[in-house]
C-alpha atoms as a PDB file:
ATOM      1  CA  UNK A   1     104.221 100.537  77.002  1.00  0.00           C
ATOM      2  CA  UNK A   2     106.918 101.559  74.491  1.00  0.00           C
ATOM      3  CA  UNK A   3     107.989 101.378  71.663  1.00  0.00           C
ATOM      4  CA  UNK A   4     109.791 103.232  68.591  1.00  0.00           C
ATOM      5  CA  UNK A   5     107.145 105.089  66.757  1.00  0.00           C
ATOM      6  CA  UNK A   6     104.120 104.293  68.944  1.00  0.00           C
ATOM      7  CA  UNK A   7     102.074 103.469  66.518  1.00  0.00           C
ATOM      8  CA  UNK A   8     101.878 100.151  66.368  1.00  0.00           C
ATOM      9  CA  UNK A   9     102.869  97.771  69.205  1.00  0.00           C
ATOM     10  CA  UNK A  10     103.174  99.879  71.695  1.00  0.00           C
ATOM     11  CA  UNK A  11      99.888 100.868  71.414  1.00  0.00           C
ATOM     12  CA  UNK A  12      98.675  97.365  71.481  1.00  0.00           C
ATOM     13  CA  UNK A  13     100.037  96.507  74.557  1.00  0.00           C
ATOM     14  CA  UNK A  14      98.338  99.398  76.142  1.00  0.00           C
ATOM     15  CA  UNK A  15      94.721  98.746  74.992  1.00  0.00           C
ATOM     16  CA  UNK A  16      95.552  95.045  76.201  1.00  0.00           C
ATOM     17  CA  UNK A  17      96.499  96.026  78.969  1.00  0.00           C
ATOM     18  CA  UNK A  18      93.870  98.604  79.278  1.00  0.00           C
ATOM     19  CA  UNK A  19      90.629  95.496  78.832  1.00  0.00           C
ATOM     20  CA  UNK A  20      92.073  93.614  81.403  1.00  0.00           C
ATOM     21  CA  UNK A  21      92.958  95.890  84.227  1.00  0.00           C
ATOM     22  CA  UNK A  22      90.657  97.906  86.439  1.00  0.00           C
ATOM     23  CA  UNK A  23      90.950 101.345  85.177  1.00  0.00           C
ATOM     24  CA  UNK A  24      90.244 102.821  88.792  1.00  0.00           C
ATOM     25  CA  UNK A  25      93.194 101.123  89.711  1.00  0.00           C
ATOM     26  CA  UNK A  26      95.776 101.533  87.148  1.00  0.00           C
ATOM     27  CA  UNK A  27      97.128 103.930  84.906  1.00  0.00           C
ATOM     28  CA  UNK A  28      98.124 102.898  81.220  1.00  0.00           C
ATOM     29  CA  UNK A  29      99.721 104.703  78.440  1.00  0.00           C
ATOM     30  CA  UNK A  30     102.122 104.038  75.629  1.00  0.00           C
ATOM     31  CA  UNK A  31     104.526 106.262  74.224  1.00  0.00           C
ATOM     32  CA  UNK A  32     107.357 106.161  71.482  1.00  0.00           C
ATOM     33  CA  UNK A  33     111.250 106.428  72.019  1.00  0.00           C
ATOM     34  CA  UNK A  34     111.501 108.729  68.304  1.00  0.00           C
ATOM     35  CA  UNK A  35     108.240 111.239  68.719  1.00  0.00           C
ATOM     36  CA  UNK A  36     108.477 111.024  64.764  1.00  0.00           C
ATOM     37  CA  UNK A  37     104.578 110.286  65.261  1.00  0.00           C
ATOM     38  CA  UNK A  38     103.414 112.109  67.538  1.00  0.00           C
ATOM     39  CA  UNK A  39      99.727 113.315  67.518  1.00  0.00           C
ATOM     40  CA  UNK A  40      99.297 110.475  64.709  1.00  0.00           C
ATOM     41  CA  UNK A  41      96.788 108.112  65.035  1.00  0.00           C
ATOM     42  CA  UNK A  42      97.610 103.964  65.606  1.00  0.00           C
ATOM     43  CA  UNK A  43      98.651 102.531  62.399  1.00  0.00           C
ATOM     44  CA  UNK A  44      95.471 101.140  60.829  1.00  0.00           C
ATOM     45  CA  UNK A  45      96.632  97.567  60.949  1.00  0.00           C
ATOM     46  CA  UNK A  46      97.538  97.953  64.551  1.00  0.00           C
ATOM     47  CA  UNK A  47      93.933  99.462  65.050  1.00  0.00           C
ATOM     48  CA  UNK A  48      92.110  96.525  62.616  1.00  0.00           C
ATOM     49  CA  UNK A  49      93.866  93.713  64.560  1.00  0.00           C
ATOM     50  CA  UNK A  50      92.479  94.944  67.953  1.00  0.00           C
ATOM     51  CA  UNK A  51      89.347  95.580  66.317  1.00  0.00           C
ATOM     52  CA  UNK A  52      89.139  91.799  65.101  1.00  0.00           C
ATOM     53  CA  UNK A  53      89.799  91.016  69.171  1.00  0.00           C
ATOM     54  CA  UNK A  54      86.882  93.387  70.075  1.00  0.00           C
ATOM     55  CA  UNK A  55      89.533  96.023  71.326  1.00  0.00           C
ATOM     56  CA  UNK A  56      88.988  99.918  70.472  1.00  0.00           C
ATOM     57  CA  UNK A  57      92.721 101.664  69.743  1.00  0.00           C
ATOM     58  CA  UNK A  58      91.346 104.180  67.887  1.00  0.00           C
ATOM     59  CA  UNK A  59      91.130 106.818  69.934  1.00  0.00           C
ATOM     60  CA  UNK A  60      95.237 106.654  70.901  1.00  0.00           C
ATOM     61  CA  UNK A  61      97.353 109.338  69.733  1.00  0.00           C
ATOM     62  CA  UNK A  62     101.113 109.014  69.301  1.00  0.00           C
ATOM     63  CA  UNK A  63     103.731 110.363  71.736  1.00  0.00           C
ATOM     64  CA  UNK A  64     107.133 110.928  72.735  1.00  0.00           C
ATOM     65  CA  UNK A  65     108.319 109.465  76.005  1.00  0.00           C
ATOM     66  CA  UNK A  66     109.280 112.061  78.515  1.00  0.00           C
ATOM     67  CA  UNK A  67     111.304 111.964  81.819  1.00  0.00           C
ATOM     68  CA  UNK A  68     108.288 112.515  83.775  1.00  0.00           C
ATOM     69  CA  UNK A  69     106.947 109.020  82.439  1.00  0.00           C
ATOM     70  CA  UNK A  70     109.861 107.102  84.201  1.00  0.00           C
ATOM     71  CA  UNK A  71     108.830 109.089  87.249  1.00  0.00           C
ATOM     72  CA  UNK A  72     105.163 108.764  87.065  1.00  0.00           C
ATOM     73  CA  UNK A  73     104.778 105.089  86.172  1.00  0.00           C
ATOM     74  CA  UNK A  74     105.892 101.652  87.993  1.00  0.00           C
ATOM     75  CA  UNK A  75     106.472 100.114  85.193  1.00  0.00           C
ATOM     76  CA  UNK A  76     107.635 100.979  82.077  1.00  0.00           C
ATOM     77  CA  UNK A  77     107.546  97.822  79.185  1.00  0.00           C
ATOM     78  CA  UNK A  78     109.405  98.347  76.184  1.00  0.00           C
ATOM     79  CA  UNK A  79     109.427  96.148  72.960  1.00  0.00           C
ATOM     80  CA  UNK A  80     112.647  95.174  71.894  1.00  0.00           C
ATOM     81  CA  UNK A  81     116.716  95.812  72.787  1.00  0.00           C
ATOM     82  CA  UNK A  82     116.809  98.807  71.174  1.00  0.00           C
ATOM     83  CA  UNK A  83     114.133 100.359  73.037  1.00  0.00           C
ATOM     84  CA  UNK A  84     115.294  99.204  75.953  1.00  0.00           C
ATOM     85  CA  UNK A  85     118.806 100.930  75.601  1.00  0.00           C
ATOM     86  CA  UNK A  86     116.982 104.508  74.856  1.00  0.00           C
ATOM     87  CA  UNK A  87     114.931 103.949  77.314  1.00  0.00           C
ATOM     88  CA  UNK A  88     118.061 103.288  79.718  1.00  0.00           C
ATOM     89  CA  UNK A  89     119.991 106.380  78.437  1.00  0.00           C
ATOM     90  CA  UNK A  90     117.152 108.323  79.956  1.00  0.00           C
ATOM     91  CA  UNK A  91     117.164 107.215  83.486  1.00  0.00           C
ATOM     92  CA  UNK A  92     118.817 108.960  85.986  1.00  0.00           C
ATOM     93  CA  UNK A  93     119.131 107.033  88.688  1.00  0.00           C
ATOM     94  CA  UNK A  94     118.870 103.171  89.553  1.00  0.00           C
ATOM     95  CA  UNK A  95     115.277 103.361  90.538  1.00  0.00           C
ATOM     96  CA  UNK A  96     114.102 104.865  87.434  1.00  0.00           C
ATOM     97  CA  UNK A  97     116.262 101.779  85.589  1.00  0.00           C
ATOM     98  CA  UNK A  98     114.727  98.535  87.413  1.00  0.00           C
ATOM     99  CA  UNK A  99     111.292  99.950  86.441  1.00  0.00           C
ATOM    100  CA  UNK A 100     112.109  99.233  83.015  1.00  0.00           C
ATOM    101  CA  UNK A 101     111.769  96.044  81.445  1.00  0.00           C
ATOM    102  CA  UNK A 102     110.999  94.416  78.160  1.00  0.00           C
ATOM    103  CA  UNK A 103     107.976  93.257  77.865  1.00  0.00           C
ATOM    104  CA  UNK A 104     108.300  89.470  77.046  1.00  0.00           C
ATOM    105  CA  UNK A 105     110.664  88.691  79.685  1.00  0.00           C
ATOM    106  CA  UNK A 106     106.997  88.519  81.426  1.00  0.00           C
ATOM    107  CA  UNK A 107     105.833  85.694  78.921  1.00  0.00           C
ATOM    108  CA  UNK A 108     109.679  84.219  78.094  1.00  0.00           C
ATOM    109  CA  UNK A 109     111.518  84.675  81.147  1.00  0.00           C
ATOM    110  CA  UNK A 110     115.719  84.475  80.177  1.00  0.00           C
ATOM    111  CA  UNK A 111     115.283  84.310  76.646  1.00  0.00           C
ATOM    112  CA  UNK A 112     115.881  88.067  75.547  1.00  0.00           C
ATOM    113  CA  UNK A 113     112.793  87.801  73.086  1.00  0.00           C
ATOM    114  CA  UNK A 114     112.185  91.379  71.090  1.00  0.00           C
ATOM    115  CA  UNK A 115     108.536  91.532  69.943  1.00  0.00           C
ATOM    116  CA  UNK A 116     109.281  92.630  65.990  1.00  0.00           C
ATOM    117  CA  UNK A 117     108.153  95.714  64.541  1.00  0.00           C
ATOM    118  CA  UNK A 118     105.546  94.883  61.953  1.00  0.00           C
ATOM    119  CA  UNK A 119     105.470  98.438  60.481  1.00  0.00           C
ATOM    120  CA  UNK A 120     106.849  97.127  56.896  1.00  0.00           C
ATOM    121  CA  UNK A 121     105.413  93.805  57.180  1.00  0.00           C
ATOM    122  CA  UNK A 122     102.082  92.843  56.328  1.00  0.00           C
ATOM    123  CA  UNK A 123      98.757  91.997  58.738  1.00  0.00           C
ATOM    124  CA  UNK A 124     100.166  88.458  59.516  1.00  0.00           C
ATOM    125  CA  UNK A 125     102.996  90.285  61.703  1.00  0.00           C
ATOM    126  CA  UNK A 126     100.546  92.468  63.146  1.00  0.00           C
ATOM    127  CA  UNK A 127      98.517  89.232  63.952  1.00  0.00           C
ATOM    128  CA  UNK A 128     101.644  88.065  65.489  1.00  0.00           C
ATOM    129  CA  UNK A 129     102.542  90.684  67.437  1.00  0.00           C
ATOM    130  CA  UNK A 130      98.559  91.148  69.298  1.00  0.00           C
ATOM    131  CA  UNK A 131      99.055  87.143  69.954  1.00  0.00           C
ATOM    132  CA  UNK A 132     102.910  87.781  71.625  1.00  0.00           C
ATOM    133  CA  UNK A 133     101.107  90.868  73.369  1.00  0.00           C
ATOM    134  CA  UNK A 134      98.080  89.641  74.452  1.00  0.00           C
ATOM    135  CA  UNK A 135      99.954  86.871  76.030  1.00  0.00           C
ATOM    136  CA  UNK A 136     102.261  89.037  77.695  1.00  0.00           C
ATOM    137  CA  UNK A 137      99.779  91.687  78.915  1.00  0.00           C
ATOM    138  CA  UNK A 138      97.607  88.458  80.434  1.00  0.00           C
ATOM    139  CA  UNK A 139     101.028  87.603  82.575  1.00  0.00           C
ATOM    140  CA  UNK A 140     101.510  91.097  83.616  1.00  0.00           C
ATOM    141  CA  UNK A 141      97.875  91.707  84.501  1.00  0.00           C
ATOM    142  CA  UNK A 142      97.581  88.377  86.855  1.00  0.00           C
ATOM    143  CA  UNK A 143     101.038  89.869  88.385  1.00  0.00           C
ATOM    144  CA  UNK A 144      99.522  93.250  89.041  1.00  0.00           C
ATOM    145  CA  UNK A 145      96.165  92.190  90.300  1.00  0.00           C
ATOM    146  CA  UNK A 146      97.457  89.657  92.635  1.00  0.00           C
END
């Protein structure tokens, strides 16, 4: 899961994704295209929302998204266009690109939806963006265990 900062959607989608996969299984993790953040904790809104869904985020720790995570991983989700293109720009080779893919194209297939950043919005977006998430991450997780 990835996103700008990762700090607040990106992290999100990976403790959705995280409560409704088997963790023997599968491997989650979120990461952030800048680094600006890393080692910070989730954005408290990001971690109050998840709370208010009975989902614990506060243990995730920002990050910067390496070349060994488009290795590593299957899939990599990213948020919006702009994460997408960065994300791009660090494959090298076409197998590393078709892993990548933004994340509601699962829920919204052909419509090119970005999930927003809520970072200078107030709780409602981040309310917003766990319900385009959570939806998302259900999709993805029925895909995965099927």
């Amino acid at each position: 899961m990835v996103c700008l900062g990762n700090i607040c959607r990106s992290p999100l989608a990976e403790g959705l994704m995280r409560s409704k996969l088997n963790f023997t299984k599968f491997t989650v993790d979120s990461a952030g295209t800048s680094g600006g953040h890393k080692g910070e904790a989730s954005d408290k809104r990001s971690i109050e929302i998840a709370m208010q869904h009975d989902l614990d985020i506060s243990d995730q720790r920002s990050r910067k998204l390496t070349q060994e995570d488009l290795e590593e991983f299957d899939y990599i989700y990213v948020m919006d266009s702009k994460n997408l293109e960065d994300v791009q720009r660090m494959a090298v080779d076409d197998t590393q690109r078709s892993k990548i893919k933004k994340i509601l194209d699962e829920a919204f297939p052909g419509e090119n939806l970005d999930v927003p950043d809520p970072y200078y919005g107030g709780k409602q977006g981040f309310a917003s963006v766990y319900k385009m998430l959570d939806q998302a991450t259900d999709i993805i997780a029925k895909k995965l265990q099927s």
